[in-house]
Protein backbone atom coordinates (compact mmCIF):
# COMPACT_ATOMS: atom_id res chain seq x y z
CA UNK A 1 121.38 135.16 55.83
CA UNK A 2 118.84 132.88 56.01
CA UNK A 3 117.21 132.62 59.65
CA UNK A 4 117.22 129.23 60.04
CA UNK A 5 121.06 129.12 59.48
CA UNK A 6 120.84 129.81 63.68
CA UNK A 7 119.20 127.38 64.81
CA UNK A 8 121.15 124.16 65.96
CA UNK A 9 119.74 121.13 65.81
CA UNK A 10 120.36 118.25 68.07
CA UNK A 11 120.20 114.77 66.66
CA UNK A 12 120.63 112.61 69.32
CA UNK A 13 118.35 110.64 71.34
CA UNK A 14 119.20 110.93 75.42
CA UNK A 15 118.24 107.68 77.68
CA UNK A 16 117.91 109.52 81.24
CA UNK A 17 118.02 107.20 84.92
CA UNK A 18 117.87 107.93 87.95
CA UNK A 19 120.55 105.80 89.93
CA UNK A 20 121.53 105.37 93.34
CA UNK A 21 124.20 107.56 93.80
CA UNK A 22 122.77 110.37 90.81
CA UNK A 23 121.89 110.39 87.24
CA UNK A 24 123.04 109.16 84.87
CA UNK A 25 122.31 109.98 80.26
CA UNK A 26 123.65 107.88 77.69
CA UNK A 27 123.60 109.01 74.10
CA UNK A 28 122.31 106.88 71.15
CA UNK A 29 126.14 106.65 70.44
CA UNK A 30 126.72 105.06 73.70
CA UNK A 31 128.39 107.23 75.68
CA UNK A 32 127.42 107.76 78.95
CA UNK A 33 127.11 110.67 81.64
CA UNK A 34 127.18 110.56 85.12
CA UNK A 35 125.85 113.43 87.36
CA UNK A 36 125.56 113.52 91.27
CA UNK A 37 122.02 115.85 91.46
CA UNK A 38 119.93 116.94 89.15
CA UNK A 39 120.97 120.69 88.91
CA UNK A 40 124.29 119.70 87.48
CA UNK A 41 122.44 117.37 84.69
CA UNK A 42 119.98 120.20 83.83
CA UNK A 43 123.05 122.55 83.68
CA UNK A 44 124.68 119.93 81.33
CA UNK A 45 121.49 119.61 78.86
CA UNK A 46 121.81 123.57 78.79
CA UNK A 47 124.91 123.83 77.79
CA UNK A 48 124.59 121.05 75.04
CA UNK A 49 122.02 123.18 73.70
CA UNK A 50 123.00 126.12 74.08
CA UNK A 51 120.65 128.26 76.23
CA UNK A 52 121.98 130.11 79.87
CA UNK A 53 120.89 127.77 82.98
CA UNK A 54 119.42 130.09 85.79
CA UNK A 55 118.93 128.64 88.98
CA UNK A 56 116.68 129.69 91.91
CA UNK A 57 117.35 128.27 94.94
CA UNK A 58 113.52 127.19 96.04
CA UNK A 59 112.54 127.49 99.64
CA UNK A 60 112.11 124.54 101.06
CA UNK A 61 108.67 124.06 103.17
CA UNK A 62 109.66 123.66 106.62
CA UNK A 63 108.23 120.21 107.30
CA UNK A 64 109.89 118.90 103.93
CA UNK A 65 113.01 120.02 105.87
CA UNK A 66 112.90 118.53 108.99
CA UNK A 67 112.13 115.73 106.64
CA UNK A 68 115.41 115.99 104.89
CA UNK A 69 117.46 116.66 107.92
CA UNK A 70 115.78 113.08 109.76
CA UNK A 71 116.60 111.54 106.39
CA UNK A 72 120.57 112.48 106.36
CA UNK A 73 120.67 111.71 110.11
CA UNK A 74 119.53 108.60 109.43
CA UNK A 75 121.80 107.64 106.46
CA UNK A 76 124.62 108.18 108.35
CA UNK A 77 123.46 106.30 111.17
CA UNK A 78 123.28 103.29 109.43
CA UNK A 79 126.08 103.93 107.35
C-alpha cells in the first residue's frame, strides 16, 4: 500500500468571522457554519480533518476574571 493512500486531503478554502453572537465559516461552495465560541469551531475543523480535539481548560488570571465577571454583569444590565 502506498503511504500516501492515508493521507486525506482537504480541498476547500474556509472564510472564518468573527460575529456578534459567535463564528461563523463558509466554504468555497457556499455553505455556511455557525458556532457560538470558539472551542466548538476548533472542535468542528478537527473533526473535518480528522485529528482528536483535546481541550485544556486554561486558568484564567485572576484580574482577567474579575474582568469577565464586570463584563457579564454589565451585559445584562443593559440588556
Amino acid at each position: 500500500m502506498d503511504k500516501f493512500s492515508t493521507i486525506r486531503t482537504i480541498k476547500l478554502s474556509y472564510k472564518i468571522d468573527q460575529v456578534e453572537n459567535g463564528w461563523t465559516v463558509t466554504t468555497m461552495d457556499g455553505t455556511v457554519f455557525v458556532f457560538p465560541d470558539a472551542r466548538e469551531m476548533a472542535e468542528w475543523f478537527c473533526m473535518v480533518v480528522g485529528v482528536p480535539f483535546q481541550y485544556k481548560k486554561m486558568e484564567l488570571d485572576p484580574l482577567e476574571e474579575e474582568i469577565r465577571k464586570l463584563t457579564k454583569a454589565t451585559a445584562s444590565l443593559l440588556a
